[in-house]
N, C-alpha and C. Protein backbone atom coordinates (compact mmCIF):
# COMPACT_ATOMS: atom_id res chain seq x y z
N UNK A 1 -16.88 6.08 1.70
CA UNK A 1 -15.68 5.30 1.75
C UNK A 1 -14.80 5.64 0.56
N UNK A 2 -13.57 6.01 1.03
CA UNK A 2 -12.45 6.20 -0.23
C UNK A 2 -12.03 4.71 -0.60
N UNK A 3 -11.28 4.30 -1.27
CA UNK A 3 -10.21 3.20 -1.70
C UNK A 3 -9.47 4.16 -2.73
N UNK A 4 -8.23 3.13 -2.66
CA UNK A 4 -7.03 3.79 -3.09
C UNK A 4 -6.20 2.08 -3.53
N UNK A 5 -5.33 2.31 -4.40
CA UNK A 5 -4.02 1.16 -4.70
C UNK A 5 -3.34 2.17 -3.85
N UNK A 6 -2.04 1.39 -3.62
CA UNK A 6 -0.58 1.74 -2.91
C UNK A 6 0.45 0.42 -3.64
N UNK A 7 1.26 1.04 -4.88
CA UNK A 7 1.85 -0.03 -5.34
C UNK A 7 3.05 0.59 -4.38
N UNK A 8 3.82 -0.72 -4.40
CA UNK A 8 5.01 -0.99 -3.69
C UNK A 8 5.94 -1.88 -4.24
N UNK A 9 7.51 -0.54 -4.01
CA UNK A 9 8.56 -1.52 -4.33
C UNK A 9 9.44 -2.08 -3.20
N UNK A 10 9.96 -3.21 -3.11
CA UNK A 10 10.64 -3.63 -2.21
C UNK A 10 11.36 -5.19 -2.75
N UNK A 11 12.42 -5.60 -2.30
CA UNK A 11 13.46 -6.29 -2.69
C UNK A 11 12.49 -7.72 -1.73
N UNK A 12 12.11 -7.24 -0.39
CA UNK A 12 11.75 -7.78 0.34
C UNK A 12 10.66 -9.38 -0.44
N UNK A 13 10.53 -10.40 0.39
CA UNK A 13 9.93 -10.97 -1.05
C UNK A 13 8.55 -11.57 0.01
N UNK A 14 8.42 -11.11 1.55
CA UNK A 14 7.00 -11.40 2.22
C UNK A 14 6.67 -9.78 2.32
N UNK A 15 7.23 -8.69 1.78
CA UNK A 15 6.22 -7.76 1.77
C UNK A 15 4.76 -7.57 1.64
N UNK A 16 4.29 -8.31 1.17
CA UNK A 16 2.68 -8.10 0.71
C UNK A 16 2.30 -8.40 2.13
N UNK A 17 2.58 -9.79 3.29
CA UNK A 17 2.32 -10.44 4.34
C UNK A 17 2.47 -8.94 5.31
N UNK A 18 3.44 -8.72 4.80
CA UNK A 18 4.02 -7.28 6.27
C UNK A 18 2.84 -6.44 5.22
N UNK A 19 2.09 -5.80 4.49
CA UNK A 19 1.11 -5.13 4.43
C UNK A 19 0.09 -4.98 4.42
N UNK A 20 -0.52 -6.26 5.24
CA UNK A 20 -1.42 -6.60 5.47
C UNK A 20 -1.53 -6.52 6.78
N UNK A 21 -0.70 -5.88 7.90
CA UNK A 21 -0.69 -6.14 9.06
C UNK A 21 -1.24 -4.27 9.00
N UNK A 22 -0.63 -3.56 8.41
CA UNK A 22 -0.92 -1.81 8.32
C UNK A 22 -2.52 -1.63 8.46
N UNK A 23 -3.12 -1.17 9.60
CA UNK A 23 -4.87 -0.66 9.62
C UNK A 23 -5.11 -0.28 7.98
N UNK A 24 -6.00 -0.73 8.07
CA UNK A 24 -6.99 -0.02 6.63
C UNK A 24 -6.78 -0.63 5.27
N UNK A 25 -5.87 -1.72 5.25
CA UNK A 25 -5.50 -2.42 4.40
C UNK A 25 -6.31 -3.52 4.01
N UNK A 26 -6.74 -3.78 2.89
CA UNK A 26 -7.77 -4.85 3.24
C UNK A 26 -7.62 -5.80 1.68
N UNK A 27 -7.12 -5.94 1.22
CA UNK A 27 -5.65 -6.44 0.08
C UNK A 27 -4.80 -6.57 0.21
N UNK A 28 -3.77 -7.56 -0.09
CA UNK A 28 -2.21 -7.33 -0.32
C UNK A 28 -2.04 -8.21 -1.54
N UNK A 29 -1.60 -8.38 -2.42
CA UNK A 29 -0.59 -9.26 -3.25
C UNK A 29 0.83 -9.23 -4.01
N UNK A 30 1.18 -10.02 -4.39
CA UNK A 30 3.08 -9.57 -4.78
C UNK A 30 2.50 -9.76 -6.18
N UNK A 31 3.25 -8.78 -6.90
CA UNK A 31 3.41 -8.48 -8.12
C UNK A 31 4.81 -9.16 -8.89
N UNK A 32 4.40 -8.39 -10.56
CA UNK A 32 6.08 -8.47 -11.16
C UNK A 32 5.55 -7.66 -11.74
N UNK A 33 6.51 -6.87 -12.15
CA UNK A 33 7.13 -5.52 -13.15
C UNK A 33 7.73 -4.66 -12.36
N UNK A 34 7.62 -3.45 -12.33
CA UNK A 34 8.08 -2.28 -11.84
C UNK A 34 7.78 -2.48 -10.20
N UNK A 35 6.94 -2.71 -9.55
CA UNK A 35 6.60 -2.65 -8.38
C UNK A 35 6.22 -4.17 -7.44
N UNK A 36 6.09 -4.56 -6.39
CA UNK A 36 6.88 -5.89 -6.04
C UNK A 36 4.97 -6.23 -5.36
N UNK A 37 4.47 -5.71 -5.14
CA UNK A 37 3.02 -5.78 -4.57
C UNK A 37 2.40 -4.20 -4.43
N UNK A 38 1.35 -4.87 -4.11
CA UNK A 38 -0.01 -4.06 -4.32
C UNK A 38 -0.69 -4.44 -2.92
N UNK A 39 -1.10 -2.47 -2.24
CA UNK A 39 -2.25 -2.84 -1.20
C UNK A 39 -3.22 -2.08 -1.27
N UNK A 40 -4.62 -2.64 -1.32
CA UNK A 40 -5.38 -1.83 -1.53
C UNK A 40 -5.89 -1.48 0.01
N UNK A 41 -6.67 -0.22 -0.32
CA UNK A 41 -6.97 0.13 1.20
C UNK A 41 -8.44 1.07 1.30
N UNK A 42 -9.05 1.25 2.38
CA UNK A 42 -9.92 1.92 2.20
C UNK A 42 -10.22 2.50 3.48
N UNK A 43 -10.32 4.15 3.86
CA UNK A 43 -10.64 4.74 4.33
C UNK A 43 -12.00 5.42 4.63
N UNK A 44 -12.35 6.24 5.51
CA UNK A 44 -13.08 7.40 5.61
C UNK A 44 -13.22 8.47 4.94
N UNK A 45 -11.82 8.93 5.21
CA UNK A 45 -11.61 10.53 4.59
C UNK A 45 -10.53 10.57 3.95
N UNK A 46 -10.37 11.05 2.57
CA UNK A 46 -9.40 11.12 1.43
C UNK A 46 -7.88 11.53 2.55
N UNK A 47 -7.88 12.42 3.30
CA UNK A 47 -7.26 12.86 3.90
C UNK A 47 -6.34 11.58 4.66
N UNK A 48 -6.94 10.56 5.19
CA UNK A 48 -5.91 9.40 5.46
C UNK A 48 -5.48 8.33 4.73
N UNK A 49 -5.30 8.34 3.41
CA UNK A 49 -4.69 7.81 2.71
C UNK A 49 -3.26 8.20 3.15
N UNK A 50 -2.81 9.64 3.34
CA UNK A 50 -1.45 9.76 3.66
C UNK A 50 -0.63 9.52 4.83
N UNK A 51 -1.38 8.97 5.55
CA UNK A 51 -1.09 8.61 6.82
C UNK A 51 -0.88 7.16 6.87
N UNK A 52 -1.97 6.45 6.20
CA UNK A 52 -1.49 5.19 5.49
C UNK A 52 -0.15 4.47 4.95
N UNK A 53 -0.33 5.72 3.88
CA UNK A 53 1.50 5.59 2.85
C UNK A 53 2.40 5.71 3.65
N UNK A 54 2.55 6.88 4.73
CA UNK A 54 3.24 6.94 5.43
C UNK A 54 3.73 5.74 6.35
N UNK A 55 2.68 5.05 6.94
CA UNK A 55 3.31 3.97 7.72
C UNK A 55 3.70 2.92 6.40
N UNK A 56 3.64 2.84 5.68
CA UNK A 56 4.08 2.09 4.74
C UNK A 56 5.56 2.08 4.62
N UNK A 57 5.85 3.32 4.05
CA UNK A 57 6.70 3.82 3.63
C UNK A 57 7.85 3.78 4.73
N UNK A 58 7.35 3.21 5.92
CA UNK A 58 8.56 3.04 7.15
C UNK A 58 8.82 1.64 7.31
N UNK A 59 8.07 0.87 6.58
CA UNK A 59 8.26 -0.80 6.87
C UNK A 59 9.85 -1.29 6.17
N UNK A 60 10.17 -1.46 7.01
CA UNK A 60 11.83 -2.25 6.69
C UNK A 60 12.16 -2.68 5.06
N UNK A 61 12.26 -2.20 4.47
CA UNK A 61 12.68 -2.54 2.73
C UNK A 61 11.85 -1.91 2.02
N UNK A 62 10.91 -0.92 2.46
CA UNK A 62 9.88 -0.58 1.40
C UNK A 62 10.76 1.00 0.44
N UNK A 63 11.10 0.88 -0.95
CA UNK A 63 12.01 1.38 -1.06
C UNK A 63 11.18 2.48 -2.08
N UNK A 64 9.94 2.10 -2.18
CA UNK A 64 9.52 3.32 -2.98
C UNK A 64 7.46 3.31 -2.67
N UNK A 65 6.89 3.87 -2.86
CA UNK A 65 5.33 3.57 -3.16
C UNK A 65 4.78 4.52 -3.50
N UNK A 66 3.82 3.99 -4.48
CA UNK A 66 2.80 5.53 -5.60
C UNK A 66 1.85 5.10 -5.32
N UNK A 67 0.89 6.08 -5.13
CA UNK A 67 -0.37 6.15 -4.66
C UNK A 67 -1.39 6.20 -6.19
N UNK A 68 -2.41 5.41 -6.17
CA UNK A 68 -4.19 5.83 -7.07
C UNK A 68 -4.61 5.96 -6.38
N UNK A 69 -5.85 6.45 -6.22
CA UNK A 69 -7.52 7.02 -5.70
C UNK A 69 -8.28 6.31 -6.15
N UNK A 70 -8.90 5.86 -6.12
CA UNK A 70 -10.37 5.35 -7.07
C UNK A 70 -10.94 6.80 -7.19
N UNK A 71 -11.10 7.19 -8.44
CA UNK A 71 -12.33 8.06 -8.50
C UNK A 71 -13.86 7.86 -9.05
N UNK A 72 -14.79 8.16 -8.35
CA UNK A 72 -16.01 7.88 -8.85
C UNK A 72 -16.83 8.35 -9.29
């Protein structure tokens, strides 16, 4: 099993709620500083993390997101 963060910026202020609906997500919470929430997620294969971000990255206000890995 991979896990990964996916911080997220967005103006939006139920974003965390809308990223919790994305498969593989199994976290959400809203932040403050630089980035507006946090989803953590966990996969199979390192390889779909980007497929992940990707549907992220199409949700209505999501205006930026950086990816971690857990490494172990």
């Amino acid at each position: 099993m991979v896990r990964a963060i996916i911080l997220v910026r967005s103006p939006k202020k139920l974003i965390s709620a809308r990223l919790m609906k994305v498969n593989n997500v199994t976290d959400s919470f809203p932040t403050s500083g630089q980035f507006d929430a946090v989803a953590i997620i966990e996969v199979d294969e390192l390889i779909k993390i980007k497929d992940i971000t990707t549907q992220i990255q199409k949700i209505n206000g999501v205006e930026r997101t950086e990816t971690l890995v857990e490494v172990s």
